[in-house]
N, C-alpha and C. Protein backbone atom coordinates (compact mmCIF):
# COMPACT_ATOMS: atom_id res chain seq x y z
N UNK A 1 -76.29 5.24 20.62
CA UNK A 1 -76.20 5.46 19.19
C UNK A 1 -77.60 5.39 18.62
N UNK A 2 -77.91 6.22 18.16
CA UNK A 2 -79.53 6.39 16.91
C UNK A 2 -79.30 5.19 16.34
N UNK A 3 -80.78 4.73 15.70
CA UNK A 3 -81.10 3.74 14.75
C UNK A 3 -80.35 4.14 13.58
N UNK A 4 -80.48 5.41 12.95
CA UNK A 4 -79.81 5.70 11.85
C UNK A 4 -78.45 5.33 11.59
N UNK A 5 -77.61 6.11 12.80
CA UNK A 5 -76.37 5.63 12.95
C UNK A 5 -76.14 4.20 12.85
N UNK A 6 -76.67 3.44 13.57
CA UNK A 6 -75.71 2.21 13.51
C UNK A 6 -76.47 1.27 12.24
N UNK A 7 -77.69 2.23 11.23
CA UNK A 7 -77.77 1.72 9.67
C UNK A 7 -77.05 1.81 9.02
N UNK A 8 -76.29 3.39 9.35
CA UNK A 8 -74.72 3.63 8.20
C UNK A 8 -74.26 3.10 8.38
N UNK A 9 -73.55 2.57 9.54
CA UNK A 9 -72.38 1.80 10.16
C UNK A 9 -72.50 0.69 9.50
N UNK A 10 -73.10 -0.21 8.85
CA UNK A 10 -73.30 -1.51 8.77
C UNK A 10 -72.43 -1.79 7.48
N UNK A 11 -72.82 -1.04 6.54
CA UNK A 11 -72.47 -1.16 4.93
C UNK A 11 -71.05 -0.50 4.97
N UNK A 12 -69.97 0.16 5.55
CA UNK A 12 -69.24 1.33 5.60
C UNK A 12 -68.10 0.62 4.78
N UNK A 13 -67.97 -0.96 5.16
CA UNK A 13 -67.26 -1.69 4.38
C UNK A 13 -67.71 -2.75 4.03
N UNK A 14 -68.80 -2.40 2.81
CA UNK A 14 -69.25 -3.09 1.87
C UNK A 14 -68.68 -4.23 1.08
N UNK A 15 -67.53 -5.53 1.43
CA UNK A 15 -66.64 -5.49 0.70
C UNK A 15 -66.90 -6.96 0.18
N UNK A 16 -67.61 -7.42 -0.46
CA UNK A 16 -67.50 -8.31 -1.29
C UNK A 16 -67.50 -7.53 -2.51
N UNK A 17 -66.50 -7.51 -3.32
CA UNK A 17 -65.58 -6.78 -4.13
C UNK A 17 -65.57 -7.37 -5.26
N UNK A 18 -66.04 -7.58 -6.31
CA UNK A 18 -65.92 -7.79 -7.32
C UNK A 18 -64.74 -6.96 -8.06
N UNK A 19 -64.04 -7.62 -8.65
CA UNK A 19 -63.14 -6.38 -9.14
C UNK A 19 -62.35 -6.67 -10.46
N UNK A 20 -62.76 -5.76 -10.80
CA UNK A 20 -62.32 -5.73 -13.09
C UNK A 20 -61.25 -5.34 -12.90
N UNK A 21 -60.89 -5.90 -13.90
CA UNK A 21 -59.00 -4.75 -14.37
C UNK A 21 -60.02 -3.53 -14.99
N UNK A 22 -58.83 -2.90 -14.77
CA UNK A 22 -58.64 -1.27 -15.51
C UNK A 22 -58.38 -1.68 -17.25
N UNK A 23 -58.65 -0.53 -17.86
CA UNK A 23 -58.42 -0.77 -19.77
C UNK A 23 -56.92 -1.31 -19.92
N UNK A 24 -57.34 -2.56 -20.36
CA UNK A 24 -56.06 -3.19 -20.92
C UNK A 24 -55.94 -4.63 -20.29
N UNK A 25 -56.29 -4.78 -19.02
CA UNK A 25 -55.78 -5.59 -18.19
C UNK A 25 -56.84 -6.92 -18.56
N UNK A 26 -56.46 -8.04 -18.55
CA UNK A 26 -57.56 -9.23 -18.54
C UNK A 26 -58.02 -9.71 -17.76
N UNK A 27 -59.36 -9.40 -17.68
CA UNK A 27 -60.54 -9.71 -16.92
C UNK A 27 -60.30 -11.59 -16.67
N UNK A 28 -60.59 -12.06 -15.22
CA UNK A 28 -60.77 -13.44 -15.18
C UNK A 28 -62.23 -13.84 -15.71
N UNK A 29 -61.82 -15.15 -15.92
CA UNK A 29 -63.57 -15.86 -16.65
C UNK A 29 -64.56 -15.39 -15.48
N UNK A 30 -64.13 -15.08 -14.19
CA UNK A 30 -64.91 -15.61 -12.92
C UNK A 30 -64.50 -14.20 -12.02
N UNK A 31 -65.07 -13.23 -12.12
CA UNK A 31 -64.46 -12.09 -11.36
C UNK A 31 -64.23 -12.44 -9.60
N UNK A 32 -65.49 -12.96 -9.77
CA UNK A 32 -65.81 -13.43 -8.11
C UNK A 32 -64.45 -14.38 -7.52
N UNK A 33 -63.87 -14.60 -8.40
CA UNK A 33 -62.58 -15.85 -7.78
C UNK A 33 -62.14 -15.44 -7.23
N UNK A 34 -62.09 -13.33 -7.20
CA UNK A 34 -60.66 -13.18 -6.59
C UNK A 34 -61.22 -12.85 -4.70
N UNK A 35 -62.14 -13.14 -4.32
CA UNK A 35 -62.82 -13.11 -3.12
C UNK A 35 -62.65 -14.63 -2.62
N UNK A 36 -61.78 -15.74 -3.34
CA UNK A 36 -61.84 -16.80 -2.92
C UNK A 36 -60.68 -17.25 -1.72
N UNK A 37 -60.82 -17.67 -0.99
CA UNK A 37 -59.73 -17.49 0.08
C UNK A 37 -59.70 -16.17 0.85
N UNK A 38 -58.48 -15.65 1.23
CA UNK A 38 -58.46 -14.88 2.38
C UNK A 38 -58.76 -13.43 2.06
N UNK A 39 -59.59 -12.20 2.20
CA UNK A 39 -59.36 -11.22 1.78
C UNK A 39 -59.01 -10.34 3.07
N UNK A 40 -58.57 -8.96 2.62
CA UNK A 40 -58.46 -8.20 3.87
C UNK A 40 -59.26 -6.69 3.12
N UNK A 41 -60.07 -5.60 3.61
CA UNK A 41 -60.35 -4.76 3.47
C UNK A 41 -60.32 -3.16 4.39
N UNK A 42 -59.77 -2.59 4.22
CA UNK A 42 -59.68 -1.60 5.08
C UNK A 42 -60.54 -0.04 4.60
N UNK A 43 -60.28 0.70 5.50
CA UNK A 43 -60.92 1.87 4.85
C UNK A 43 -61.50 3.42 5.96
N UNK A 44 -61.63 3.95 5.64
CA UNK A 44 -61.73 5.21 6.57
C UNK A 44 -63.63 6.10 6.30
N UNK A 45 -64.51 5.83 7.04
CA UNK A 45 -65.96 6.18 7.23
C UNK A 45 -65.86 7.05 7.49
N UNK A 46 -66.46 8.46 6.74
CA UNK A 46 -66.89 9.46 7.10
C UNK A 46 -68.65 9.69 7.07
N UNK A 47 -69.20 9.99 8.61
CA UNK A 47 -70.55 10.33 8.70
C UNK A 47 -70.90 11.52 8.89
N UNK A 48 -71.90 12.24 8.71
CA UNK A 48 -72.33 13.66 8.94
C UNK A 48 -72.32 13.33 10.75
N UNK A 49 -72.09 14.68 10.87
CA UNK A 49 -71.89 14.98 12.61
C UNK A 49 -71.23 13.96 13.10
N UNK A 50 -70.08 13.42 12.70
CA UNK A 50 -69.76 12.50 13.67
C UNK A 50 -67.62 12.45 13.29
N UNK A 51 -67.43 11.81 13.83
CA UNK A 51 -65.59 11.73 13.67
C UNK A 51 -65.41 10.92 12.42
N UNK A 52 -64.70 10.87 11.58
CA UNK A 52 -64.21 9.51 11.01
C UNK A 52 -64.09 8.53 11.88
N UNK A 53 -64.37 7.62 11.46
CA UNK A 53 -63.42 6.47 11.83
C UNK A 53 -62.72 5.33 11.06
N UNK A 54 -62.04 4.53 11.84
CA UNK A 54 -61.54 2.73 10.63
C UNK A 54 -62.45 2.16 10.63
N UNK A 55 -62.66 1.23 9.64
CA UNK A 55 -62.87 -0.04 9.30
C UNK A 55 -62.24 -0.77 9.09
N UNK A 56 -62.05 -2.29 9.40
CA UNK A 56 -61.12 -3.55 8.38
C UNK A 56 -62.22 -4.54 8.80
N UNK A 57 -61.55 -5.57 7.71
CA UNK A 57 -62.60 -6.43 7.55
C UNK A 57 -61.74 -7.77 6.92
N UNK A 58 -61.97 -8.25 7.71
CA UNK A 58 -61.07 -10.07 6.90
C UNK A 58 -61.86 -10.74 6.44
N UNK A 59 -61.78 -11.45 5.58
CA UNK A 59 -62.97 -12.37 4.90
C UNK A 59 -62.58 -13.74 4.40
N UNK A 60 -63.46 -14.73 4.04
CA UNK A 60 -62.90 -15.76 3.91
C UNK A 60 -63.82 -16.28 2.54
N UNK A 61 -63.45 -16.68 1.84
CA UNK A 61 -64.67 -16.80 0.34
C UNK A 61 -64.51 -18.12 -0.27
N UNK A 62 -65.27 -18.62 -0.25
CA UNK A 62 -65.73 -20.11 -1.10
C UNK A 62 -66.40 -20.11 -2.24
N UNK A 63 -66.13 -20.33 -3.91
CA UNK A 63 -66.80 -20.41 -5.24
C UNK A 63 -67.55 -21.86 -5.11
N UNK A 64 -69.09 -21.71 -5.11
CA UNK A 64 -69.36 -22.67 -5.30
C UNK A 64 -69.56 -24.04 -6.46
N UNK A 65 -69.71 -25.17 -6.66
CA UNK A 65 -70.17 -25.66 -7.33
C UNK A 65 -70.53 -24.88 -8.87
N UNK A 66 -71.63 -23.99 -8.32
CA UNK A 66 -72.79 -23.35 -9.53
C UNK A 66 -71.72 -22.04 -9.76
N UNK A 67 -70.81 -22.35 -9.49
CA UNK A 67 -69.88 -20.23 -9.70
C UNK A 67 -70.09 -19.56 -8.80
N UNK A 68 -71.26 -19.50 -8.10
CA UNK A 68 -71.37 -18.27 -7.08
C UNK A 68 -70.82 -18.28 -5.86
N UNK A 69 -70.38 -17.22 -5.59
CA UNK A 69 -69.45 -16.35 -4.51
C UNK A 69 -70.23 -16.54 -2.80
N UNK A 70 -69.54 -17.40 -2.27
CA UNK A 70 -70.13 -17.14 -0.74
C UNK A 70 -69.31 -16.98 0.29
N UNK A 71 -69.11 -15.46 0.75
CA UNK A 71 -67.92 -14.52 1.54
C UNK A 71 -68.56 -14.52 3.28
N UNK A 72 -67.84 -14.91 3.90
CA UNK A 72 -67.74 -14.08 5.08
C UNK A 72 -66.56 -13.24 5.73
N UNK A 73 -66.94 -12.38 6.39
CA UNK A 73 -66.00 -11.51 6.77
C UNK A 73 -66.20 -11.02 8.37
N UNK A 74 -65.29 -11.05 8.89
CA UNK A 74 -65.09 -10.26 10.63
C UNK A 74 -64.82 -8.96 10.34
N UNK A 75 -65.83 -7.99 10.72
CA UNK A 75 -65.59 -6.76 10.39
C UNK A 75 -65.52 -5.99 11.79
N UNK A 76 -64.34 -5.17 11.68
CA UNK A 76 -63.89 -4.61 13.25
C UNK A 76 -63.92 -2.99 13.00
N UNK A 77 -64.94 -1.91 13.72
CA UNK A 77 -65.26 -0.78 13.61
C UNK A 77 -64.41 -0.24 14.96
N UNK A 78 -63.99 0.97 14.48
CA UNK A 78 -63.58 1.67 15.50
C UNK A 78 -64.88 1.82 17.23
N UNK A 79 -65.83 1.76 16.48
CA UNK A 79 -66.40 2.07 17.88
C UNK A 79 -67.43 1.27 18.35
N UNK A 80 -67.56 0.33 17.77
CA UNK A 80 -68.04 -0.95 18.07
C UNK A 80 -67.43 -2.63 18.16
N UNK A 81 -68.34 -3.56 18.71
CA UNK A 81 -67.68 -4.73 18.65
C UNK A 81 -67.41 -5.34 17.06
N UNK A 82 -66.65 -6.12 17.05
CA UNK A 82 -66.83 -6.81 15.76
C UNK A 82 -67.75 -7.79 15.66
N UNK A 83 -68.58 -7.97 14.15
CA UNK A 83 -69.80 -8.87 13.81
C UNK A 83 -68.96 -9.40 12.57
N UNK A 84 -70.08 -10.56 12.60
CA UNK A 84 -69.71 -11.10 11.20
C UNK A 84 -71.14 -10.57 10.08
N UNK A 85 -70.28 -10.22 8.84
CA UNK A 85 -71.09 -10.05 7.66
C UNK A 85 -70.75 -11.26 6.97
N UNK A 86 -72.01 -11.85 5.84
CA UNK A 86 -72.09 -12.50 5.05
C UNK A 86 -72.58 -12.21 3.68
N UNK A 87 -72.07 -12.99 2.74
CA UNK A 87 -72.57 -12.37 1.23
C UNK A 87 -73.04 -14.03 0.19
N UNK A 88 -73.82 -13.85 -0.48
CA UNK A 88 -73.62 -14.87 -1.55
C UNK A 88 -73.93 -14.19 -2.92
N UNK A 89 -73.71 -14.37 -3.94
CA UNK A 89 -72.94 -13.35 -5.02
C UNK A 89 -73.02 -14.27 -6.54
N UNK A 90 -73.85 -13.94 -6.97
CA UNK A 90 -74.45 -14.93 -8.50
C UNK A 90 -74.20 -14.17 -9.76
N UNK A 91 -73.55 -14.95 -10.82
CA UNK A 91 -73.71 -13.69 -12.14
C UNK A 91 -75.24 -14.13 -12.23
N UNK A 92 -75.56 -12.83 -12.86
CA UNK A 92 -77.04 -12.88 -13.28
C UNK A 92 -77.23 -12.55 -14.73
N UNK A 93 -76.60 -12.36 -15.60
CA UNK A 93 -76.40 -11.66 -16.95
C UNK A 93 -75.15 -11.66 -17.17
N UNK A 94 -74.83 -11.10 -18.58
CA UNK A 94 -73.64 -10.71 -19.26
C UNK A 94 -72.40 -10.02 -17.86
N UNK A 95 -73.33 -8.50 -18.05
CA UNK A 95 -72.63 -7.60 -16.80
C UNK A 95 -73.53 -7.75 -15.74
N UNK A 96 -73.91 -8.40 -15.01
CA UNK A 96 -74.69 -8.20 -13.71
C UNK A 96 -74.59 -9.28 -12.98
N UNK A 97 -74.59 -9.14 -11.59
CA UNK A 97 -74.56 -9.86 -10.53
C UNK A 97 -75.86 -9.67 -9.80
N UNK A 98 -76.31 -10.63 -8.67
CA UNK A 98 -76.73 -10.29 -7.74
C UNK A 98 -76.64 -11.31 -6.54
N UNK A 99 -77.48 -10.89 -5.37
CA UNK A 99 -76.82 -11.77 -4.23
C UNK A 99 -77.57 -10.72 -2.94
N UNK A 100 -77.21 -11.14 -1.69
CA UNK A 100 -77.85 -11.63 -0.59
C UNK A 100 -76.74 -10.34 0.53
N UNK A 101 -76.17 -9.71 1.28
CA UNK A 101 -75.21 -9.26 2.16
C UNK A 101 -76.58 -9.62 3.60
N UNK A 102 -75.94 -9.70 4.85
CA UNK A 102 -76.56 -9.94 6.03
C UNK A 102 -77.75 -8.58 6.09
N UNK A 103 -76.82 -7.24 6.46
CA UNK A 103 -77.42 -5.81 6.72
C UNK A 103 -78.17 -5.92 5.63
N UNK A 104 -78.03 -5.96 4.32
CA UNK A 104 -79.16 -4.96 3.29
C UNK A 104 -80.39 -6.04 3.16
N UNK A 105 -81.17 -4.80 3.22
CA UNK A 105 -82.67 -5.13 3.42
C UNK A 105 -83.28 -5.29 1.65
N UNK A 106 -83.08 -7.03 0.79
CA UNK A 106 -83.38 -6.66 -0.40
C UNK A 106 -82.26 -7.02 -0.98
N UNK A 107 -82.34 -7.04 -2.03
CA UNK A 107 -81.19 -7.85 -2.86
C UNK A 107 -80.24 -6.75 -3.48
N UNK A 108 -78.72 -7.56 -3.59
CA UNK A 108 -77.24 -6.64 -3.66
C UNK A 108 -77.73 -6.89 -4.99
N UNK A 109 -77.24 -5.39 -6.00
CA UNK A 109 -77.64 -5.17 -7.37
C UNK A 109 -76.05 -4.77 -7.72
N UNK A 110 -75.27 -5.54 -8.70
CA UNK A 110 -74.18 -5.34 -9.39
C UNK A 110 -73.56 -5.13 -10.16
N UNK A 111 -73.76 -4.07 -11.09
CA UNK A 111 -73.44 -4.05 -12.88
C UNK A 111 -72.04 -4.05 -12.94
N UNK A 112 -71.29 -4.24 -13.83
CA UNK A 112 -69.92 -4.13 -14.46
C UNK A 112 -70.29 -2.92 -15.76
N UNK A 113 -69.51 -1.60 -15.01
CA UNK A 113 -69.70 -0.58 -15.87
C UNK A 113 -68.23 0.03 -16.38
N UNK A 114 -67.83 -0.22 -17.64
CA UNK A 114 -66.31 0.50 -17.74
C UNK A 114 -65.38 -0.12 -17.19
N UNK A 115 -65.14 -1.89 -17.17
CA UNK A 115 -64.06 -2.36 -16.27
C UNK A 115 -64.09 -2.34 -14.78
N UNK A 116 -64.93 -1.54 -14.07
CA UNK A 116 -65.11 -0.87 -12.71
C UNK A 116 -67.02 -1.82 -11.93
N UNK A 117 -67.11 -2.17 -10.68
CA UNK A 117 -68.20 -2.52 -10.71
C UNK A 117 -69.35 -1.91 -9.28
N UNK A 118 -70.01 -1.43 -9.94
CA UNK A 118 -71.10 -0.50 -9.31
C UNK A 118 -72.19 -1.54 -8.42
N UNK A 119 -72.12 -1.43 -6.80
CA UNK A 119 -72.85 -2.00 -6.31
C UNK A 119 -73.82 -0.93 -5.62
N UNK A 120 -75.49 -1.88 -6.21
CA UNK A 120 -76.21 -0.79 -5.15
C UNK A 120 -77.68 -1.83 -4.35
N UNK A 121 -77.50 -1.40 -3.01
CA UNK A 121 -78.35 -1.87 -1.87
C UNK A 121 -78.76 -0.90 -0.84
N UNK A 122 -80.21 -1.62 -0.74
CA UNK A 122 -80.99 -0.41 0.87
C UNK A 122 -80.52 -1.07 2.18
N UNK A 123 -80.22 -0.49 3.03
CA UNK A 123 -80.37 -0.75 4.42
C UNK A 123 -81.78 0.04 5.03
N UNK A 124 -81.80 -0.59 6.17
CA UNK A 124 -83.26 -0.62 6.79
C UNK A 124 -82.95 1.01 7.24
N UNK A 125 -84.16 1.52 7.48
CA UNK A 125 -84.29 3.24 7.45
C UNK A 125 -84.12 4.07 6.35
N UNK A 126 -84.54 3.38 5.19
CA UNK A 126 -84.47 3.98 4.39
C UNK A 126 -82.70 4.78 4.05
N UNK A 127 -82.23 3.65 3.96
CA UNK A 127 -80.46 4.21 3.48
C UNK A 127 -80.39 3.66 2.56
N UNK A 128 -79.93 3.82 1.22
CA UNK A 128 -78.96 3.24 0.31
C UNK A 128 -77.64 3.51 0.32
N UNK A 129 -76.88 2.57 -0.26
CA UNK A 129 -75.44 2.34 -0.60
C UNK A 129 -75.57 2.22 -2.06
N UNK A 130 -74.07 3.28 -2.47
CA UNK A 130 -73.82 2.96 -3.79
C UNK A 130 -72.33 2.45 -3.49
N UNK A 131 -71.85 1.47 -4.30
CA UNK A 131 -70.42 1.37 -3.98
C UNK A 131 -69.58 1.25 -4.98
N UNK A 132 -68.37 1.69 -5.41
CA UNK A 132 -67.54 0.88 -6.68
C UNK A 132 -66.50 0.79 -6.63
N UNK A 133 -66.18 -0.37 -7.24
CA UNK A 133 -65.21 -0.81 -6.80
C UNK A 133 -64.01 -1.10 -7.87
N UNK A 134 -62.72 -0.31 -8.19
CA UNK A 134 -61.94 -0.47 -9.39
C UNK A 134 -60.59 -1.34 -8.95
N UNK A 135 -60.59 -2.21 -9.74
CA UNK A 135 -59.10 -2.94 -9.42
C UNK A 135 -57.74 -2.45 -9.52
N UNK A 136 -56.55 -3.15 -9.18
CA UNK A 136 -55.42 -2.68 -9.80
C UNK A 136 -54.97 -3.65 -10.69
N UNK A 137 -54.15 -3.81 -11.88
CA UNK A 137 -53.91 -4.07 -13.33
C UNK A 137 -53.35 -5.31 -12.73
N UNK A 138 -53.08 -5.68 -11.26
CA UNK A 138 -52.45 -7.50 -10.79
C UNK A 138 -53.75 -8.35 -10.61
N UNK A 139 -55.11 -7.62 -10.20
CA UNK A 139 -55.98 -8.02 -9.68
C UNK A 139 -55.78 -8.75 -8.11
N UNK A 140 -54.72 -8.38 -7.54
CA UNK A 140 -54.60 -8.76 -6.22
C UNK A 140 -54.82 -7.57 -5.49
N UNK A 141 -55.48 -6.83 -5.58
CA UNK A 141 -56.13 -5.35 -4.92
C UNK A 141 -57.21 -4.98 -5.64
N UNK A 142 -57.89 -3.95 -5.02
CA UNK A 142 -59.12 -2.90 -5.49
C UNK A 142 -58.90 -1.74 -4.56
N UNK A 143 -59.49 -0.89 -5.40
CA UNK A 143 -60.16 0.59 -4.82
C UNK A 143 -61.46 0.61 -4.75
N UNK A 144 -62.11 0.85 -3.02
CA UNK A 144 -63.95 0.67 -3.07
C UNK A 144 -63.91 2.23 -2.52
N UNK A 145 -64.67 2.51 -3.08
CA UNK A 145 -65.21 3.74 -2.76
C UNK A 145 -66.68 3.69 -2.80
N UNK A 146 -67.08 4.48 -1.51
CA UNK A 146 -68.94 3.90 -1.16
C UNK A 146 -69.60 5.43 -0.73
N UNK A 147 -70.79 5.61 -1.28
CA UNK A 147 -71.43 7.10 -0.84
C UNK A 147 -72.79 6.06 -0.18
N UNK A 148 -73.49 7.00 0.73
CA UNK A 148 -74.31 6.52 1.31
C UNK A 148 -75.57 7.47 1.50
N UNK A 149 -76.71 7.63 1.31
CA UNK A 149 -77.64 8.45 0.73
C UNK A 149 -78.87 8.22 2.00
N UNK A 150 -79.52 9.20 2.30
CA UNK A 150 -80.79 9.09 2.95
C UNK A 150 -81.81 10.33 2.50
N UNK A 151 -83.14 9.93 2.34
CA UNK A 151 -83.66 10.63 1.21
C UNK A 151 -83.13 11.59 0.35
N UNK A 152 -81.98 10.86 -0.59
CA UNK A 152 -81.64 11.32 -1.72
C UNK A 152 -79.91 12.16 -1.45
N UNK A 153 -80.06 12.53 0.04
CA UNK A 153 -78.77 13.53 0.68
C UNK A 153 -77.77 12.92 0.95
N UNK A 154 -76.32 12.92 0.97
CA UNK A 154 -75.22 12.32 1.09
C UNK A 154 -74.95 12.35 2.56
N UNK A 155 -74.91 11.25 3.46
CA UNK A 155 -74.66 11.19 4.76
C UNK A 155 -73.42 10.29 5.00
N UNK A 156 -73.08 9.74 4.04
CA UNK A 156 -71.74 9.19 4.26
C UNK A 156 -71.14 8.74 3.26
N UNK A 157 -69.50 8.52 3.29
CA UNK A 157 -68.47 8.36 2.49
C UNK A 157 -67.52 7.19 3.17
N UNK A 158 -67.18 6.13 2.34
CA UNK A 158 -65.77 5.98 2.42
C UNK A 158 -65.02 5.29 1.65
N UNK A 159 -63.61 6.13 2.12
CA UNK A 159 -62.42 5.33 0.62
C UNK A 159 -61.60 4.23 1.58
N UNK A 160 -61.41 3.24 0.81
CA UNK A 160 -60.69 2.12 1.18
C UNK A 160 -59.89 1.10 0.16
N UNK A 161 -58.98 -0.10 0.44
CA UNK A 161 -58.70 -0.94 -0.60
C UNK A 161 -59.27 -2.02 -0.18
N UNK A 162 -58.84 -3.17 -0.80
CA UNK A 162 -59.23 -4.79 -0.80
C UNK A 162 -58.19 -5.25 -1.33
N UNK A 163 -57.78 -5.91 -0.82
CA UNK A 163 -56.57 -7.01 -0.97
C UNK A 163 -56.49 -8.80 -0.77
N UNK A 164 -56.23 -9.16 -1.74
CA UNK A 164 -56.03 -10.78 -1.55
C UNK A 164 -55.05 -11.13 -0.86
N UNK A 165 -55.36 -11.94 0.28
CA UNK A 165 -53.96 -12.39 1.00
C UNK A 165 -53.82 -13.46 0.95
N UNK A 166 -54.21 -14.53 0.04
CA UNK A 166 -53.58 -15.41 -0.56
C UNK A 166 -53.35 -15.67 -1.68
């Protein structure tokens, strides 16, 4: 596998998930809560020249003390072994977060735009991730949807959910 390749691969399920209700629905004081305990994430990677494949990803999330979000997750790729990713996850402002993921090279950037929340980070080789992520009106799910960019060109996609399993 190219260096490139296994840069996309890393972020494909981006999933410390922040996740807003949709218009209408009430936002928790603490968006990050709902990453607390067990999560599950799934989702389907599409790369240039290459097959789809799955992703899932289980996670386990602790709110600390200070509010902030610290996730790990076993993430299992179709064509590799499973690793563990890690996240820690701070409000930083009104609408903004930021925080730490293992892969991205540089700090996770998080706005809350429209109820919906826009994550963006580089991976090494010059990749970015954009990701966003919209809830459903229980807040025991999300919709992440992630594009993945290398000088500026779209090299990868994927749609997936997030679910609380406890």
């Amino acid at each position: 596998m190219t260096r490139l390749k296994r840069c996309l691969l890393a972020p494909v399920v981006a999933t410390v998930c922040l996740v807003a209700g949709p218009a209408g629905a009430e936002k928790p004081a603490n968006p990050l809560r709902f990453f607390e305990g067990r999560t599950e994430s799934t989702g389907i990677v599409k790369l240039i020249a290459r097959r789809p494949f799955r992703s899932h990803a289980i996670g386990r999330g602790e709110i600390k003390a200070d509010g902030s979000l610290y996730l790990e997750q076993r993430v299992e790729e179709d064509d590799k072994p499973p690793f563990m990713r890690r996240w820690s996850i701070r409000k930083a402002g009104p609408a903004t977060y930021t925080g730490t993921m293992t892969e991205a090279k540089g700090p996770v950037k998080i706005d809350e735009i429209g109820g919906r929340f826009r994550f963006r980070f580089k991976m090494k080789g010059g990749v970015n991730v954009e990701q966003w992520l919209t809830p459903s009106a229980d807040w025991k799910s999300g919709r992440n949807t992630l594009t993945i960019k290398k000088f500026g060109l779209t090299v990868g996609t994927s749609e997936g959910t997030i679910r609380k399993l406890d």
